[in-house]
PDB file of N, CA and C in Angstrom:
ATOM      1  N   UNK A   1      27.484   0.680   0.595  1.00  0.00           N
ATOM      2  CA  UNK A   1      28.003   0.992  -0.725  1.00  0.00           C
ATOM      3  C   UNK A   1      28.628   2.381  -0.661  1.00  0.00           C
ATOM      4  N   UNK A   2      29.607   2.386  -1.187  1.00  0.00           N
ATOM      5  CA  UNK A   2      30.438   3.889  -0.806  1.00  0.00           C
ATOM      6  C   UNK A   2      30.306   4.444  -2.198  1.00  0.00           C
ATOM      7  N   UNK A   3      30.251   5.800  -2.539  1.00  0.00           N
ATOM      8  CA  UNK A   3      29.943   6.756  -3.927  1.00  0.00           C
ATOM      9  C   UNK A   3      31.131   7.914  -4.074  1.00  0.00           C
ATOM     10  N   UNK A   4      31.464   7.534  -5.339  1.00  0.00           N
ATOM     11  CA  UNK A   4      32.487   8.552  -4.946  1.00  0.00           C
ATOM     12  C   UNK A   4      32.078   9.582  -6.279  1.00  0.00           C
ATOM     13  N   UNK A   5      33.162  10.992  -6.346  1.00  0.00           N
ATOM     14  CA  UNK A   5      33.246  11.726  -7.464  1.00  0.00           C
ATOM     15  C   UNK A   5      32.949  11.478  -8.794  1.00  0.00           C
ATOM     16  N   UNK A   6      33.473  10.482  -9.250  1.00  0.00           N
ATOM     17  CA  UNK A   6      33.407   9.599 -10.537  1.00  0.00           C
ATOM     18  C   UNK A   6      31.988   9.360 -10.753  1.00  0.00           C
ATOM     19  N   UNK A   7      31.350   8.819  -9.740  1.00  0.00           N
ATOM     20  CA  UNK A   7      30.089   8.306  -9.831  1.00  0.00           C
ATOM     21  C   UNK A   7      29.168   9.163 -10.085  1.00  0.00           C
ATOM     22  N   UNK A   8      28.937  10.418  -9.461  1.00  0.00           N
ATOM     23  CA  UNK A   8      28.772  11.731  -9.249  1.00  0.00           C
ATOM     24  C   UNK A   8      29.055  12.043 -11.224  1.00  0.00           C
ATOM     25  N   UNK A   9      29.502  12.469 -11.336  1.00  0.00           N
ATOM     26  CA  UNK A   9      30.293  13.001 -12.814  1.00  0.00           C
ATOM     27  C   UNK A   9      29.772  12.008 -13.915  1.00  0.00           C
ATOM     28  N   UNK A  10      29.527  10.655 -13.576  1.00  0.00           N
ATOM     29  CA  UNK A  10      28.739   9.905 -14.171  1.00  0.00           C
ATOM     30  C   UNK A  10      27.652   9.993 -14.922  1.00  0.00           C
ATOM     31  N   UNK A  11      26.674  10.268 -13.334  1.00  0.00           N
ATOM     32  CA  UNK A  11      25.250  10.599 -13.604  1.00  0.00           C
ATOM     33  C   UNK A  11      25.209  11.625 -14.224  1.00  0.00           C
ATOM     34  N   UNK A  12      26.125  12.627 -13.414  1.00  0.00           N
ATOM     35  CA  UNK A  12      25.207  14.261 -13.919  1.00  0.00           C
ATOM     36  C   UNK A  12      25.832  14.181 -15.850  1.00  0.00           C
ATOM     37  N   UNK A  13      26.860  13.266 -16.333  1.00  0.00           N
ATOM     38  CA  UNK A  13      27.158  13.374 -17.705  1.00  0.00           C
ATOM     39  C   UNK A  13      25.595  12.473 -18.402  1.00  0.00           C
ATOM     40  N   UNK A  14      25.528  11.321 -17.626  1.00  0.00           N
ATOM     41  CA  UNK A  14      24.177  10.684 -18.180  1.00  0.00           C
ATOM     42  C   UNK A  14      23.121  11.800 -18.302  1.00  0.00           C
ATOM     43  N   UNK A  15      22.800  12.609 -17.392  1.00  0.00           N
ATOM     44  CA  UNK A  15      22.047  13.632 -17.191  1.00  0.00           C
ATOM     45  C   UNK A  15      22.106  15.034 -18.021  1.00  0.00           C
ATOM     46  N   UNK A  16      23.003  15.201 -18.509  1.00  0.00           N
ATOM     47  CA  UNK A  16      23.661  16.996 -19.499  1.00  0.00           C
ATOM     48  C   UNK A  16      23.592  17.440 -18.018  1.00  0.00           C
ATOM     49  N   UNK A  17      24.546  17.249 -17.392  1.00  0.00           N
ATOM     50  CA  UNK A  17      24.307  18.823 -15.843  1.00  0.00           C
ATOM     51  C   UNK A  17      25.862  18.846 -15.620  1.00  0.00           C
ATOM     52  N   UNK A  18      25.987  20.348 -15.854  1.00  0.00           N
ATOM     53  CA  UNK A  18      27.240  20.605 -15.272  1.00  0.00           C
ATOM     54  C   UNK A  18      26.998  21.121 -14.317  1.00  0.00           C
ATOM     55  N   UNK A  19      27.833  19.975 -12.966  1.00  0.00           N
ATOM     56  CA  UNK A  19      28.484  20.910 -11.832  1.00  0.00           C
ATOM     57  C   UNK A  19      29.497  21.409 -11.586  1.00  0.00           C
ATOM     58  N   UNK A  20      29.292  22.227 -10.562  1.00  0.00           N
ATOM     59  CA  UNK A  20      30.667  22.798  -9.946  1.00  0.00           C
ATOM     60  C   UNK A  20      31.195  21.804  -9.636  1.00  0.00           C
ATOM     61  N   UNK A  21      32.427  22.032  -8.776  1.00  0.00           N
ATOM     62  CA  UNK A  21      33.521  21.164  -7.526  1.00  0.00           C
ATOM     63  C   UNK A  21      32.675  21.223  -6.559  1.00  0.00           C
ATOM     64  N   UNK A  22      32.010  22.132  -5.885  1.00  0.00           N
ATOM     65  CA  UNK A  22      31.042  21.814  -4.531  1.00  0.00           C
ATOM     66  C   UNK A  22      29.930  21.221  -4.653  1.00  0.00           C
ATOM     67  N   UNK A  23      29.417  21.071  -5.853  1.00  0.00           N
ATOM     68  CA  UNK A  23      27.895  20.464  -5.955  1.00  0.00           C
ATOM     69  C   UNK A  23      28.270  19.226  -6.313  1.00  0.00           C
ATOM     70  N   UNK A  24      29.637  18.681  -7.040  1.00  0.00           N
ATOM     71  CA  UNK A  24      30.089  17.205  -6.995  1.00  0.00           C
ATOM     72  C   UNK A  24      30.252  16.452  -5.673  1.00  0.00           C
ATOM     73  N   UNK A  25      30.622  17.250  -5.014  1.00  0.00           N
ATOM     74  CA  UNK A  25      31.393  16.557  -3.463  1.00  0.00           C
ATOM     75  C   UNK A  25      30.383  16.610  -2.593  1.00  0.00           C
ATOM     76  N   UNK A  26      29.058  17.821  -2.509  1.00  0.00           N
ATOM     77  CA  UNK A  26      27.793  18.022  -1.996  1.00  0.00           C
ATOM     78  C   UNK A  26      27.021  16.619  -2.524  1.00  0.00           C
ATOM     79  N   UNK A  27      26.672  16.179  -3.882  1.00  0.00           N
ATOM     80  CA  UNK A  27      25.820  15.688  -4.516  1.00  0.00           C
ATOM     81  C   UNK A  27      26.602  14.139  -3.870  1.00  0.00           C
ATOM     82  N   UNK A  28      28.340  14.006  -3.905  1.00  0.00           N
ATOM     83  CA  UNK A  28      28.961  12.603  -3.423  1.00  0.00           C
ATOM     84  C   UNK A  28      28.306  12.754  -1.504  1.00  0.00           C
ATOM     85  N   UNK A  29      28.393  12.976  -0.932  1.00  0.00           N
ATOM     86  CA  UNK A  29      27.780  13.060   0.497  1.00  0.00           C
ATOM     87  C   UNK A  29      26.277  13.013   0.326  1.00  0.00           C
ATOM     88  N   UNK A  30      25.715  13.528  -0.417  1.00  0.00           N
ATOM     89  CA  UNK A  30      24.452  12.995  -0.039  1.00  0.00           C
ATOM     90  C   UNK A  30      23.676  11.815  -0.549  1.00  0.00           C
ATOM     91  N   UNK A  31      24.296  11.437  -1.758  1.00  0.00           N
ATOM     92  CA  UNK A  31      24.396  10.228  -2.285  1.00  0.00           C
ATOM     93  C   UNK A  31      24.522   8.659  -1.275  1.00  0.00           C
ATOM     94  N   UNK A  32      25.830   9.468  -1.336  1.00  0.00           N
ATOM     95  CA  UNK A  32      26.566   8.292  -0.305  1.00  0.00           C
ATOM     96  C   UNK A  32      26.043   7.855   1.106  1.00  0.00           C
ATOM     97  N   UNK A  33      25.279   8.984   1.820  1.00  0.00           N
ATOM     98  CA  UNK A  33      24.160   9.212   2.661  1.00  0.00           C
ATOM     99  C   UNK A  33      23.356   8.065   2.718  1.00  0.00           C
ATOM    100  N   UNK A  34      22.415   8.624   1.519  1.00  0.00           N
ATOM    101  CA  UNK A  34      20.691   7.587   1.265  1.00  0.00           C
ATOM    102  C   UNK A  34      21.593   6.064   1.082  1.00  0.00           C
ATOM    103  N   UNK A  35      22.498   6.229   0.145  1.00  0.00           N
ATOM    104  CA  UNK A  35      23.037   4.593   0.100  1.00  0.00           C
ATOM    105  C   UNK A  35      23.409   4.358   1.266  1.00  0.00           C
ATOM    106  N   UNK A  36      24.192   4.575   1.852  1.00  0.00           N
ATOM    107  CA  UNK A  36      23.811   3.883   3.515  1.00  0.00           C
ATOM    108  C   UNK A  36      23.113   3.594   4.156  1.00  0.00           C
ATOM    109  N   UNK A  37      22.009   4.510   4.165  1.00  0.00           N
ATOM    110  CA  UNK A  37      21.198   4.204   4.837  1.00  0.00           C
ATOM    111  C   UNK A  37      20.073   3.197   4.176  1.00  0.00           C
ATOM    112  N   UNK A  38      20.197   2.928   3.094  1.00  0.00           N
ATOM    113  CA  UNK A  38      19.329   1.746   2.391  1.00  0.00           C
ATOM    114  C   UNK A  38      20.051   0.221   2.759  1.00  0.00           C
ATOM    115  N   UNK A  39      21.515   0.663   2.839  1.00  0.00           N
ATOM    116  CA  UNK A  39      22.253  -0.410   3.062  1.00  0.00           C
ATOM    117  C   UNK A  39      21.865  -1.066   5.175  1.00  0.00           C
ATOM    118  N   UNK A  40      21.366  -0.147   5.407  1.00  0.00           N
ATOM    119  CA  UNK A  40      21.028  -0.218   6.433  1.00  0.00           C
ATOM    120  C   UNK A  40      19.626  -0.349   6.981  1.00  0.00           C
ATOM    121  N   UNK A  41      19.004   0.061   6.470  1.00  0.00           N
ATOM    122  CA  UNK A  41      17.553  -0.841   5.744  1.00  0.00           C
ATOM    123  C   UNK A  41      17.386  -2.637   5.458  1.00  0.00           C
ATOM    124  N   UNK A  42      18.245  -2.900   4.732  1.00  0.00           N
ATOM    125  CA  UNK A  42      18.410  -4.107   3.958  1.00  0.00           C
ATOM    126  C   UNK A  42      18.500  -4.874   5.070  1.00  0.00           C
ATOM    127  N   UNK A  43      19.150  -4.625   6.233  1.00  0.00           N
ATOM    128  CA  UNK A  43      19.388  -5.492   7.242  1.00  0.00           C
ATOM    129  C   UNK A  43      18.277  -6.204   8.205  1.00  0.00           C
ATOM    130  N   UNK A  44      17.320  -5.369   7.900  1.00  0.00           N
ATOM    131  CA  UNK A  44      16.312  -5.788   9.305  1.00  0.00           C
ATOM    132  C   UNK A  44      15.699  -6.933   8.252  1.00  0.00           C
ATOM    133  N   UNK A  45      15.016  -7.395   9.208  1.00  0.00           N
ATOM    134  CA  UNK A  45      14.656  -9.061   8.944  1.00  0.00           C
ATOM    135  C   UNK A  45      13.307  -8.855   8.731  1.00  0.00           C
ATOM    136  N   UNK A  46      12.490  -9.011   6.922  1.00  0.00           N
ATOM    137  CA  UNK A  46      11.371  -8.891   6.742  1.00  0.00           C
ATOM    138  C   UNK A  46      10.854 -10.636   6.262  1.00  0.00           C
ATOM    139  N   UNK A  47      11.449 -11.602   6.950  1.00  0.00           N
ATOM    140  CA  UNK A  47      11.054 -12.521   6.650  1.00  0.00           C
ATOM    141  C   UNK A  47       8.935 -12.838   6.874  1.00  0.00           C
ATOM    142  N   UNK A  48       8.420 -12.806   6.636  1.00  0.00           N
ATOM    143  CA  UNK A  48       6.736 -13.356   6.924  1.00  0.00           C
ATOM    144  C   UNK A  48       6.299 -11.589   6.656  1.00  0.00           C
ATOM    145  N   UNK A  49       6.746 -10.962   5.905  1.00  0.00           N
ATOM    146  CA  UNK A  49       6.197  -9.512   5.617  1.00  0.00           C
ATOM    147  C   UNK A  49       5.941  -9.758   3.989  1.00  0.00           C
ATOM    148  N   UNK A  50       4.458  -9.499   3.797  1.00  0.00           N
ATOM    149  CA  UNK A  50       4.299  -9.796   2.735  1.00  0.00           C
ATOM    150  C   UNK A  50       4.541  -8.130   1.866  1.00  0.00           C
ATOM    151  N   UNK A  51       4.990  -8.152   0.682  1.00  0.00           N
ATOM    152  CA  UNK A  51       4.914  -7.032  -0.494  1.00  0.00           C
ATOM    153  C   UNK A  51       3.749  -6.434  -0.360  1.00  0.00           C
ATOM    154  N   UNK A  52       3.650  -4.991  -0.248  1.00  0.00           N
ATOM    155  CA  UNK A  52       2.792  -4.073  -0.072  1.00  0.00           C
ATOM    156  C   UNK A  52       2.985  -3.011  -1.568  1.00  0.00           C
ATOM    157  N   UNK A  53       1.681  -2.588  -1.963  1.00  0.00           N
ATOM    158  CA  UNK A  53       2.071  -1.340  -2.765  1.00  0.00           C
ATOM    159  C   UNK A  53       2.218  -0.205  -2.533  1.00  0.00           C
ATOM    160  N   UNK A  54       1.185  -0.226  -1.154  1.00  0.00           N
ATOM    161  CA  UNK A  54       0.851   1.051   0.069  1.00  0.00           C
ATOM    162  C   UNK A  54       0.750   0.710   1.435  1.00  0.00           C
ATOM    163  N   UNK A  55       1.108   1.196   2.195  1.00  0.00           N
ATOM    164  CA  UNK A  55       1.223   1.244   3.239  1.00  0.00           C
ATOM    165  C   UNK A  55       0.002   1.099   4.407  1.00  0.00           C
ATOM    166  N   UNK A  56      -1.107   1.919   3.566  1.00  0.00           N
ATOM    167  CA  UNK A  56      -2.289   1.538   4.173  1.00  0.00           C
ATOM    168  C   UNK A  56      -3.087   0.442   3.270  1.00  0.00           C
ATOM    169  N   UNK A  57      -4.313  -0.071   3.701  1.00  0.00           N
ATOM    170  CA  UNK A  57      -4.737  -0.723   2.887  1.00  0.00           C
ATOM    171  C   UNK A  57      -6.086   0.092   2.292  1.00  0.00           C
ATOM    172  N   UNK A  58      -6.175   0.221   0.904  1.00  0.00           N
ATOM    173  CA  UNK A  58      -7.111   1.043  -0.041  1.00  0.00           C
ATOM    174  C   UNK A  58      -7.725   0.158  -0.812  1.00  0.00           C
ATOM    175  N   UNK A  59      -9.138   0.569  -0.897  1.00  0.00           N
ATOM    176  CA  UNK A  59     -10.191   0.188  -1.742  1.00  0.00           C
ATOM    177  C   UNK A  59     -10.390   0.763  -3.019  1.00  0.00           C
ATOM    178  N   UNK A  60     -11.089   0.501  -4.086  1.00  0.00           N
ATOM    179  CA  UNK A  60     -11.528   1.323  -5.260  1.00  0.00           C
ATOM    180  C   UNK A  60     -12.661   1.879  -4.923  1.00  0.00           C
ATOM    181  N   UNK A  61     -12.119   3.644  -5.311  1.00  0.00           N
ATOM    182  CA  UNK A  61     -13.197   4.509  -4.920  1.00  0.00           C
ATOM    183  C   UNK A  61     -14.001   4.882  -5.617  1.00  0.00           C
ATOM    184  N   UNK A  62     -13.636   4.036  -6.613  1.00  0.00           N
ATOM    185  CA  UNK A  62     -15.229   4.901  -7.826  1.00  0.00           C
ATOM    186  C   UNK A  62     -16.172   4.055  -7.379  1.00  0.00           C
ATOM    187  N   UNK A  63     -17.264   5.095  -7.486  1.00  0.00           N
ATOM    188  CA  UNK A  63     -19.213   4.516  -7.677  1.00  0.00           C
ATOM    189  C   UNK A  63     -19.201   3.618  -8.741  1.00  0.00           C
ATOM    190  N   UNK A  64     -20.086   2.536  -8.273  1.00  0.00           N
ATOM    191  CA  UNK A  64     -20.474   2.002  -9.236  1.00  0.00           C
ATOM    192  C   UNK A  64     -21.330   2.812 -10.468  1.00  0.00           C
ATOM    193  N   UNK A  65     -21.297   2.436 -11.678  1.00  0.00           N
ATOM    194  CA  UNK A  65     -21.913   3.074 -12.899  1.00  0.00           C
ATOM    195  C   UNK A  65     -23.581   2.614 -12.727  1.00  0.00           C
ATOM    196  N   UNK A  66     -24.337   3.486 -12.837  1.00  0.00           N
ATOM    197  CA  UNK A  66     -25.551   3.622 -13.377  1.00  0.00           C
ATOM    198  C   UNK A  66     -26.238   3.967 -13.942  1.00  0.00           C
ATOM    199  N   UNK A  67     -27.295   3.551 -14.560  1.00  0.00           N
ATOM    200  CA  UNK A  67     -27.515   4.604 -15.507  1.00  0.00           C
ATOM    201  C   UNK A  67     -29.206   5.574 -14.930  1.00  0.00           C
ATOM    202  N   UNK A  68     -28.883   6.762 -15.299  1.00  0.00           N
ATOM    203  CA  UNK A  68     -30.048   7.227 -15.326  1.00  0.00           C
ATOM    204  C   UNK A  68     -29.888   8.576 -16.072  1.00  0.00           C
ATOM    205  N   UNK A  69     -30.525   9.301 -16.143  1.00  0.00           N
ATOM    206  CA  UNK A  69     -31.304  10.676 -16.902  1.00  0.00           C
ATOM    207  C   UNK A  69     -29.690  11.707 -17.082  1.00  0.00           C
ATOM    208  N   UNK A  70     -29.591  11.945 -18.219  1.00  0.00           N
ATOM    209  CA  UNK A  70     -28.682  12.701 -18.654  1.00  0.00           C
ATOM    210  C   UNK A  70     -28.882  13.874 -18.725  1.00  0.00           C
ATOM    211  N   UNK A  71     -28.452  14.862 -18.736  1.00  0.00           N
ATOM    212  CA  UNK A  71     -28.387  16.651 -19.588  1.00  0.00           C
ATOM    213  C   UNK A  71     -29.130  16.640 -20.357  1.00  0.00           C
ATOM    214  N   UNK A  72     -30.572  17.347 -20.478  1.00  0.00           N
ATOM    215  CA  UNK A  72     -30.867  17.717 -21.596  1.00  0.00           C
ATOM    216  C   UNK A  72     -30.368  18.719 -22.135  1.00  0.00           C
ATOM    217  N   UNK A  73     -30.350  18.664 -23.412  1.00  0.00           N
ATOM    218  CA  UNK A  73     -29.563  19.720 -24.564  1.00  0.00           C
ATOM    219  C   UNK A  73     -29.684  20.862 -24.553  1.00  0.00           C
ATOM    220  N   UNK A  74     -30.533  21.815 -24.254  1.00  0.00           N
ATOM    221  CA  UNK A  74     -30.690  22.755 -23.656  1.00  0.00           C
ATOM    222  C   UNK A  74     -30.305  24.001 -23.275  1.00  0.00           C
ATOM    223  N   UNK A  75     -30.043  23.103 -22.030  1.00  0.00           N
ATOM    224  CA  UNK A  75     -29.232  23.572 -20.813  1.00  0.00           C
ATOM    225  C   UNK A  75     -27.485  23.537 -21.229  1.00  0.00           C
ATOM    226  N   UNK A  76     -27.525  22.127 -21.342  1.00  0.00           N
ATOM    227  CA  UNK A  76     -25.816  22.302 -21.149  1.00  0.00           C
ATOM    228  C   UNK A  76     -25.535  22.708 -23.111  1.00  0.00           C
ATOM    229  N   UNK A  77     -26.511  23.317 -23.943  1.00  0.00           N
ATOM    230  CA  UNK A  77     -25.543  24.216 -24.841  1.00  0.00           C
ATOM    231  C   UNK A  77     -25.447  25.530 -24.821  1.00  0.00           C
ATOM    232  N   UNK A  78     -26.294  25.781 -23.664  1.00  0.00           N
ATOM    233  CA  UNK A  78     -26.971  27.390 -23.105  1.00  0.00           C
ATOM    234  C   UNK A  78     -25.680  27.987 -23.537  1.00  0.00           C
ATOM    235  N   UNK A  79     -23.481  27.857 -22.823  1.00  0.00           N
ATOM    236  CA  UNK A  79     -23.083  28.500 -23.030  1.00  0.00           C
ATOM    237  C   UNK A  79     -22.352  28.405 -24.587  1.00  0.00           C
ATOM    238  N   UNK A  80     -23.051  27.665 -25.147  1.00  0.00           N
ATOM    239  CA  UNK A  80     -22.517  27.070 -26.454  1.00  0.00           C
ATOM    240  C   UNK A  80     -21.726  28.394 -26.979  1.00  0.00           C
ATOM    241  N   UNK A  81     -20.267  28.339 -27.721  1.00  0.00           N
ATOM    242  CA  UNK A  81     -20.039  29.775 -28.573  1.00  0.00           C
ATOM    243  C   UNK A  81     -20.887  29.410 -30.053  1.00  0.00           C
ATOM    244  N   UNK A  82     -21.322  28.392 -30.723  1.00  0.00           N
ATOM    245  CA  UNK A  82     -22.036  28.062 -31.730  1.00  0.00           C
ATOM    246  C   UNK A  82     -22.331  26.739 -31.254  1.00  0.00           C
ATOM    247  N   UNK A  83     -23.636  26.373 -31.888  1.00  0.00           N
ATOM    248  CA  UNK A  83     -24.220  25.607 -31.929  1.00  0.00           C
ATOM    249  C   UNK A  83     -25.023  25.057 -33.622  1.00  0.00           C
ATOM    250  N   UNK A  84     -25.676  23.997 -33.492  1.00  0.00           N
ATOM    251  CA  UNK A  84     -26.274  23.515 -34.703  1.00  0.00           C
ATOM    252  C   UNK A  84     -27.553  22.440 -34.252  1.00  0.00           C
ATOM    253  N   UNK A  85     -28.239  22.819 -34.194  1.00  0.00           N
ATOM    254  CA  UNK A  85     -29.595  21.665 -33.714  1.00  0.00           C
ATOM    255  C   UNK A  85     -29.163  21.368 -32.098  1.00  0.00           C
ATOM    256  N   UNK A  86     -28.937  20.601 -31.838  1.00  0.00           N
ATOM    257  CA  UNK A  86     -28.868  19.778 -30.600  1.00  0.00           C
ATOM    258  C   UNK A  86     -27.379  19.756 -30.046  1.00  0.00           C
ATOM    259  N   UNK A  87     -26.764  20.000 -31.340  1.00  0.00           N
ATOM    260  CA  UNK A  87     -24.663  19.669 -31.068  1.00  0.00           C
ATOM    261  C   UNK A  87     -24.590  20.726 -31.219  1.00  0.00           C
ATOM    262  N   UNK A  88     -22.952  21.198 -30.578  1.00  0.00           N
ATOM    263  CA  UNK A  88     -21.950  21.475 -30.476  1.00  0.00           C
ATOM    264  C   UNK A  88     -21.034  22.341 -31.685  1.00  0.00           C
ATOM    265  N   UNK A  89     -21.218  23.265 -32.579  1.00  0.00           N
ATOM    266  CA  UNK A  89     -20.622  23.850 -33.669  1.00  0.00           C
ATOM    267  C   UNK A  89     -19.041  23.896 -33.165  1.00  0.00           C
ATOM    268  N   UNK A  90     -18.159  22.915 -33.881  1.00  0.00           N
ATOM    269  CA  UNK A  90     -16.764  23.589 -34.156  1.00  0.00           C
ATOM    270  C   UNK A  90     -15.971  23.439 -35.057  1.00  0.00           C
ATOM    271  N   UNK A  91     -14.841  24.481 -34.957  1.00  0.00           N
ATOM    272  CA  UNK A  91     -14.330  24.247 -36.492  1.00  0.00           C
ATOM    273  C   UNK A  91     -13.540  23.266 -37.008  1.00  0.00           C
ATOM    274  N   UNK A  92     -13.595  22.683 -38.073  1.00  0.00           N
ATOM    275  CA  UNK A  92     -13.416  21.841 -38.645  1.00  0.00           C
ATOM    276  C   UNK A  92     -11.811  21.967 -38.836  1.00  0.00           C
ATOM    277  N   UNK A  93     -11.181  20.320 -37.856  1.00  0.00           N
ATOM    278  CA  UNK A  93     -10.213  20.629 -38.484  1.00  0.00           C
ATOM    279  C   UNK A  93      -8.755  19.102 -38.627  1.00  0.00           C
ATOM    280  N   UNK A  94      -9.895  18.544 -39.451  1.00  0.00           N
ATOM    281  CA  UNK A  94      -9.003  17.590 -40.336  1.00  0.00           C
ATOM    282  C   UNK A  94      -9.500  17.774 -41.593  1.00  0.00           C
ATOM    283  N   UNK A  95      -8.947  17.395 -42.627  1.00  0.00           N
ATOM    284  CA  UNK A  95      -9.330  17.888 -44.222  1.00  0.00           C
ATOM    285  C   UNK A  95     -10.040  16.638 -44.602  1.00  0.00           C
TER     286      UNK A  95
END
């Protein structure tokens, strides 16, 4: 697929970006670049390659949930800036 100026002037208008003249003709070459080389990609033969999301294969890393013994109150309001019994003091702020 070949990219030219226009195309270039396109995006960056889809985008609000003004370029220069060198960052159009910079931005058309490197464009035009990756599209080749995707176009060149496309070619090799992934017939019996199944769709991957990653490259390696990954498990789910969370722990399973269990339950046991929580924070007592205590402790985790020790650095409380206010407190009220057992909770959390803050300021109020829906009407």
């Amino acid at each position: 697929m070949k990219i030219g100026v226009k195309d270039v002037e396109y995006v960056a208008g889809l985008a609000r970006l003004r370029l220069s003249d060198e960052e159009k003709e910079e931005f058309t070459t490197q464009l035009d670049d990756i599209l080749t080389y995707m176009d060149k990609l496309n070619e090799v033969d992934t017939t019996g390659v199944e769709p991957t999301s990653h490259v390696i294969s990954i498990r789910n890393v969370l722990r399973n949930d269990e339950v046991r013994e929580s924070l007592p109150s205590e402790p985790s309001l020790k650095n409380a800036p206010e407190k009220e019994r057992s909770f959390y003091k803050v300021p109020k702020i829906i009407e």
